[in-house]
Protein backbone atom coordinates (compact mmCIF):
# COMPACT_ATOMS: atom_id res chain seq x y z
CA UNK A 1 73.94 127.37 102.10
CA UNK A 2 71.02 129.20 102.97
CA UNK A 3 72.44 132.66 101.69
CA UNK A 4 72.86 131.94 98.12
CA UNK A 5 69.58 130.56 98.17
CA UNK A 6 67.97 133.53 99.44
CA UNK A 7 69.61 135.48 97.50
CA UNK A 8 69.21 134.15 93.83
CA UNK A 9 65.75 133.37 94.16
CA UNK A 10 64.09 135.83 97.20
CA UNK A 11 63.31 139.29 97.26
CA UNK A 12 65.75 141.83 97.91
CA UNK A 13 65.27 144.27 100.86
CA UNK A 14 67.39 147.56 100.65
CA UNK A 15 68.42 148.76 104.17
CA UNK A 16 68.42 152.07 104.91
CA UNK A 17 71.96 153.21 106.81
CA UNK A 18 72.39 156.23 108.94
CA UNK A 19 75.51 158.32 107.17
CA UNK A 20 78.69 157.09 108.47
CA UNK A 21 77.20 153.57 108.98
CA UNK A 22 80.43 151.50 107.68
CA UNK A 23 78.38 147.97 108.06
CA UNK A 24 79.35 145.83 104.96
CA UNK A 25 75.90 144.64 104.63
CA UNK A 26 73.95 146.79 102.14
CA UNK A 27 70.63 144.59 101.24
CA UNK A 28 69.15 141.34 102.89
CA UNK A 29 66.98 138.71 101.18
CA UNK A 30 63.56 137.06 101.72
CA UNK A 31 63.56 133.69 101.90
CA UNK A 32 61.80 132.44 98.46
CA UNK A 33 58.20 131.02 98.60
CA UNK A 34 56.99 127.97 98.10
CA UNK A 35 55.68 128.43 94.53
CA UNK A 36 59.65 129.95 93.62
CA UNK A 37 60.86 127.22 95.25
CA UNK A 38 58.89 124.82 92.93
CA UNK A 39 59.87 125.93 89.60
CA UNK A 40 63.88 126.16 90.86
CA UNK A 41 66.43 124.02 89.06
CA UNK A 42 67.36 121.00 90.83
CA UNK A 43 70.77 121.60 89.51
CA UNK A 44 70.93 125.32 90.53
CA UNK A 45 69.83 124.68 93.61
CA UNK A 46 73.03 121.87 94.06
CA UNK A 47 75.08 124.48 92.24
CA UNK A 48 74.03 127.22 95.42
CA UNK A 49 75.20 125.06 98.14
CA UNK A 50 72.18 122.19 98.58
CA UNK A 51 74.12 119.04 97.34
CA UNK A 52 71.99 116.42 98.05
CA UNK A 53 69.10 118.37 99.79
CA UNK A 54 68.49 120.31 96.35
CA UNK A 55 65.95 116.87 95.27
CA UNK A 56 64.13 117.12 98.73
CA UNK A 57 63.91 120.82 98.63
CA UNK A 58 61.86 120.57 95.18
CA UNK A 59 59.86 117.71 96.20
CA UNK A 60 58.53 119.16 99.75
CA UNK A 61 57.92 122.34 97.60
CA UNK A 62 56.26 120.65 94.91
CA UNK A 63 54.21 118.75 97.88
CA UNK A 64 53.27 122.08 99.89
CA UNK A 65 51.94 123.64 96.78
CA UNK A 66 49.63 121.22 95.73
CA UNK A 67 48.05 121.62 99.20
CA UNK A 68 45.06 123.82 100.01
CA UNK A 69 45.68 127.60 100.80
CA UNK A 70 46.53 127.72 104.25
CA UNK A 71 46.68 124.37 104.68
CA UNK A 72 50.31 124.48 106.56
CA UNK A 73 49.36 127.39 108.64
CA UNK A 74 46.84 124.96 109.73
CA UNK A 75 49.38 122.29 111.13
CA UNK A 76 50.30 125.56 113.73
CA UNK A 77 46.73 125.22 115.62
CA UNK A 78 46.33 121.35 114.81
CA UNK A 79 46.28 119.55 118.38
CA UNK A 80 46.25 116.01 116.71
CA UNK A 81 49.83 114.93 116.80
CA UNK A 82 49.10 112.56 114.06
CA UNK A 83 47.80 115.43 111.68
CA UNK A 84 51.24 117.20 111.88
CA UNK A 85 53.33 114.21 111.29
């Protein structure tokens, strides 16, 4: 679920194989930000693999970007149990 996701709307990063490396892998993918994640399709997002999840993936998206700048980063130091509910 998660790799069609990654890879239709992150950023591709090329790997760079020793010669001779036979590894079917030749690129991985970022996971997309929040702001990409925002402005996806609900329907794409069903059509990659989310079913269901594909509504609450846009809404907590939606939800983290109209937060302050570093506002989720915050919730890492927070040590009010209430705050990161």
């Amino acid at each position: 679920m998660l790799s069609p996701l990654r890879r239709r709307y992150g950023s591709k990063i090329d790997l760079q194989r020793p010669p001779g490396d036979v590894a079917d892998v030749d690129a991985f993918y970022t996971f997309p930000s929040v702001d990409v994640l925002a402005a996806a399709d609900e329907a794409e997002l069903r059509g990659l693999g989310l079913g269901y999840r594909a509504d609450y993936v846009l809404q907590t998206a939606r939800a983290l970007q109209s937060r302050s700048d570093g506002w989720l980063e915050g919730l890492r130091r927070s040590e009010d149990p209430e705050e990161v509910r």
